[in-house]
N, C-alpha and C. Protein backbone atom coordinates (compact mmCIF):
# COMPACT_ATOMS: atom_id res chain seq x y z
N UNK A 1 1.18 -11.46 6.66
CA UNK A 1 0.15 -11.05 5.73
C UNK A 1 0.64 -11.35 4.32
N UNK A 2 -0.23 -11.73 3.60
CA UNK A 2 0.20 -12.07 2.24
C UNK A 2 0.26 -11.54 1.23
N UNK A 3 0.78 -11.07 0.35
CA UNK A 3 0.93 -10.40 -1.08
C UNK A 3 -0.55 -9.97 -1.39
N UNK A 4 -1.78 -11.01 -1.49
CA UNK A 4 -2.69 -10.99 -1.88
C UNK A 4 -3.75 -10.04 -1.01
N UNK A 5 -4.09 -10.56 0.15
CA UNK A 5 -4.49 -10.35 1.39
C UNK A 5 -4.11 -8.27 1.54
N UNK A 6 -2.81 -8.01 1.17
CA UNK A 6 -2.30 -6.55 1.25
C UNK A 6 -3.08 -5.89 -0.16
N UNK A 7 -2.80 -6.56 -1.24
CA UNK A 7 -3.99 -5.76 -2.58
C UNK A 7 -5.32 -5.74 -2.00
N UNK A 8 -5.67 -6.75 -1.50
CA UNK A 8 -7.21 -6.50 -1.18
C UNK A 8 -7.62 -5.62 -0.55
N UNK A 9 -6.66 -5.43 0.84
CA UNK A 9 -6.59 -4.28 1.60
C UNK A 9 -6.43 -2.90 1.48
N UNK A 10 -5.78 -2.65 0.18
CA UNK A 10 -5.21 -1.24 0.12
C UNK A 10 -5.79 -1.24 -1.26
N UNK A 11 -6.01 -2.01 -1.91
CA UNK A 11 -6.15 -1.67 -3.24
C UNK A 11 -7.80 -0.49 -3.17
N UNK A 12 -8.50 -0.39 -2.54
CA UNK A 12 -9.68 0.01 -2.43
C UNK A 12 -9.88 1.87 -2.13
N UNK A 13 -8.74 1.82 -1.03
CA UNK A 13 -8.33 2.97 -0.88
C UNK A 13 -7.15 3.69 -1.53
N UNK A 14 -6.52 3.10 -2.11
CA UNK A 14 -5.95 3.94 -3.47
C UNK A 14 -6.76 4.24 -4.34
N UNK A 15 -7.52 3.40 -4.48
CA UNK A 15 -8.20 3.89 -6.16
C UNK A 15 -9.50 4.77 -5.23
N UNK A 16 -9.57 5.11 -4.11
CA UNK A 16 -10.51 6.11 -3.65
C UNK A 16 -10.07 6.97 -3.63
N UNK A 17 -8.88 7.61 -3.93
CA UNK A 17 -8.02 8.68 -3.91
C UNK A 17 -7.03 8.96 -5.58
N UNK A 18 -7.87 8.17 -6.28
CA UNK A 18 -7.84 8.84 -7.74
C UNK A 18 -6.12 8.12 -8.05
N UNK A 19 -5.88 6.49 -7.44
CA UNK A 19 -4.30 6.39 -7.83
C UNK A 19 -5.40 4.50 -8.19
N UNK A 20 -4.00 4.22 -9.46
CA UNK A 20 -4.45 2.81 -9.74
C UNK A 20 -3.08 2.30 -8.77
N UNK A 21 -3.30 1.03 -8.26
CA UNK A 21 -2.58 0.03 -7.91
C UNK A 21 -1.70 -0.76 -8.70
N UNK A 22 -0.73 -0.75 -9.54
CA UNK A 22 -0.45 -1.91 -10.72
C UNK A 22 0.74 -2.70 -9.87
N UNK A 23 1.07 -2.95 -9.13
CA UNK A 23 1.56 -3.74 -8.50
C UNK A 23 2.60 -3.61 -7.13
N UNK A 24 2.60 -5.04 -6.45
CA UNK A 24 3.42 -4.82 -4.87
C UNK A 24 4.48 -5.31 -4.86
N UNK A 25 5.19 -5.03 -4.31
CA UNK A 25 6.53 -5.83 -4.21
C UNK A 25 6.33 -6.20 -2.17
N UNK A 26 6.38 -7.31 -1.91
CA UNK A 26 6.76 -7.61 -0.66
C UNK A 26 7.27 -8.59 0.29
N UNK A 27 8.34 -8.21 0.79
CA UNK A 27 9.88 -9.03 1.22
C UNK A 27 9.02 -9.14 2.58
N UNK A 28 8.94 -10.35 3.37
CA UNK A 28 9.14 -10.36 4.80
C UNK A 28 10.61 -10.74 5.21
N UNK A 29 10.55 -10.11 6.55
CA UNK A 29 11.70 -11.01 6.96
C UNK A 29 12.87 -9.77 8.09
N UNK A 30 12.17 -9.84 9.04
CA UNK A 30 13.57 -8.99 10.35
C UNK A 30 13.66 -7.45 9.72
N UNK A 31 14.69 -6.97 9.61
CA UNK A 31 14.94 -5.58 9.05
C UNK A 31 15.21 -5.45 7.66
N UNK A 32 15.31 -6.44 6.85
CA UNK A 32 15.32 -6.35 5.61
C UNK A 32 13.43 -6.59 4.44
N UNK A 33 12.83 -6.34 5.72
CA UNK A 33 11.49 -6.33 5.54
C UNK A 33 11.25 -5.26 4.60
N UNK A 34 10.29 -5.68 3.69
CA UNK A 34 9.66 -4.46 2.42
C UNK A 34 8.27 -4.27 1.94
N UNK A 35 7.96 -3.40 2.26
CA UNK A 35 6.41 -3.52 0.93
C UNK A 35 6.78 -1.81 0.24
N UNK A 36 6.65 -2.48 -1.13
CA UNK A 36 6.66 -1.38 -2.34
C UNK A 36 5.22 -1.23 -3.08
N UNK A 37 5.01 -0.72 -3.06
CA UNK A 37 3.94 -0.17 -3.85
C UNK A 37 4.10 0.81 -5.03
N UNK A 38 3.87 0.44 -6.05
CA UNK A 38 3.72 0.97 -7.74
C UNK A 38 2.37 1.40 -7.74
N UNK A 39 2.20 2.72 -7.75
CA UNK A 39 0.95 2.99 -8.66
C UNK A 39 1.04 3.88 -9.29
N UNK A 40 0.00 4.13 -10.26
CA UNK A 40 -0.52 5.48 -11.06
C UNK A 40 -1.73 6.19 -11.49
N UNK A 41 -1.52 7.01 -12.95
CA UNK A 41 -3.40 7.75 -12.75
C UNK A 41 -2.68 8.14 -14.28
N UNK A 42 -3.69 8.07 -14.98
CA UNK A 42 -4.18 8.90 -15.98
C UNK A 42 -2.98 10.16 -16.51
N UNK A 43 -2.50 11.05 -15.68
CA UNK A 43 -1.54 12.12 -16.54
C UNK A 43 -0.31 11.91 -14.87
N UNK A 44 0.08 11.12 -15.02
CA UNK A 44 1.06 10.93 -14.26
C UNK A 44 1.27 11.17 -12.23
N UNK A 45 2.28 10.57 -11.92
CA UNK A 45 2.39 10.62 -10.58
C UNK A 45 3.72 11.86 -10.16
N UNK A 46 3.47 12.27 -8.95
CA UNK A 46 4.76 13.35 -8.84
C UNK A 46 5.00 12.80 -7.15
N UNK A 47 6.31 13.25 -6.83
CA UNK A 47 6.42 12.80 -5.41
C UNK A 47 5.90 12.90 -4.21
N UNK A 48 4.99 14.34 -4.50
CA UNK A 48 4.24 14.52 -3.24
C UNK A 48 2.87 13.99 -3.06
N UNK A 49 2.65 13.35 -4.38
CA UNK A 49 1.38 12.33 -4.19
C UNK A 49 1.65 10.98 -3.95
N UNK A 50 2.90 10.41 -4.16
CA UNK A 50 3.90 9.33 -3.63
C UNK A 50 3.70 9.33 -1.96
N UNK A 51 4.43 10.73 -1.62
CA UNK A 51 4.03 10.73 -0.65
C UNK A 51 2.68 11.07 0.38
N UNK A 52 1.72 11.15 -0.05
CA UNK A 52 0.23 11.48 0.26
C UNK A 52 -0.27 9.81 0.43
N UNK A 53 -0.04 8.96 -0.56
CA UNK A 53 -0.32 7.33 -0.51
C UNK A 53 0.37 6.79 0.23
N UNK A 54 1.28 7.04 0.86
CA UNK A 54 2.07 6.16 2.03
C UNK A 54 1.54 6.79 3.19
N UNK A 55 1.30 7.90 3.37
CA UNK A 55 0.44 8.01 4.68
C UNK A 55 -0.83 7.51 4.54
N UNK A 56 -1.75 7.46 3.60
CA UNK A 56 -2.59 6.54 3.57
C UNK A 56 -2.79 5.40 4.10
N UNK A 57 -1.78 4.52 3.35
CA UNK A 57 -1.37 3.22 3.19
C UNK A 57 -0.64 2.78 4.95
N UNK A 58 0.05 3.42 4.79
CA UNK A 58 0.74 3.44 6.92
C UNK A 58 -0.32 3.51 7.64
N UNK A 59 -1.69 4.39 7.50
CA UNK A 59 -2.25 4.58 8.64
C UNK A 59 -3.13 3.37 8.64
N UNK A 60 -3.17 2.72 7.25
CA UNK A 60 -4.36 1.60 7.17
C UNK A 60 -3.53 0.35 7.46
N UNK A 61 -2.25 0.60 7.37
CA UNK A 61 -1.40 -1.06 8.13
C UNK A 61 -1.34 -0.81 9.65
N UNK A 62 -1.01 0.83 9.97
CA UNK A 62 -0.39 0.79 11.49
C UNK A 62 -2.17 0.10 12.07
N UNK A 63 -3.88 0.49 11.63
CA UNK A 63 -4.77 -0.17 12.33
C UNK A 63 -4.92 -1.39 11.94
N UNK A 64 -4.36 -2.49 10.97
CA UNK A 64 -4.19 -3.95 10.86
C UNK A 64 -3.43 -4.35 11.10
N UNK A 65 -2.27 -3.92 12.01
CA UNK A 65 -1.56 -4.32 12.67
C UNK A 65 -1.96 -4.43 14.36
N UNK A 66 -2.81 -3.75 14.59
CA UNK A 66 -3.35 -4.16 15.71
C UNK A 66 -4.79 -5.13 15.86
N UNK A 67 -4.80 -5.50 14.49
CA UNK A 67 -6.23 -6.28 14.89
C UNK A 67 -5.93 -7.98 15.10
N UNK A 68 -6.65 -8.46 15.86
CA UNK A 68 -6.11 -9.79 15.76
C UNK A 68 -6.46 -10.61 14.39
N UNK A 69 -5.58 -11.47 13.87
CA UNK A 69 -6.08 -12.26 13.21
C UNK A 69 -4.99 -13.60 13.47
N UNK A 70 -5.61 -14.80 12.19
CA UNK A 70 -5.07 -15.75 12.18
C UNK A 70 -3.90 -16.09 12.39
């Protein structure tokens, strides 16, 4: 999946949950595999909304990870 292809995907449902997207970081590659995600809002981010967007974000890769594509 591509850098681009992943904003399109997630970018929609972050900002439905009151967070901007400002950028991804993402490594393929075996176990040194990465996707980072940077975002924010208006009067700042704290960790437990850090963590509130990765379950988001997990539950919307773990179902595009099962869909077929190209």
């Amino acid at each position: 999946m591509s850098r681009e292809t992943l904003i399109k995907l997630l970018e929609p449902t972050i900002e439905r949950v009151g967070y901007e997207l400002t950028d991804l970081e993402l490594k393929l590659g075996g176990r040194d595999g990465r996707l980072r995600l940077f975002i924010d809002k208006d009067d700042g981010i704290d960790i437990e909304e850090c963590a509130a967007v990765s379950r988001q974000v997990r539950s919307i890769l773990d179902v595009g990870a099962r869909l077929p594509g190209p």
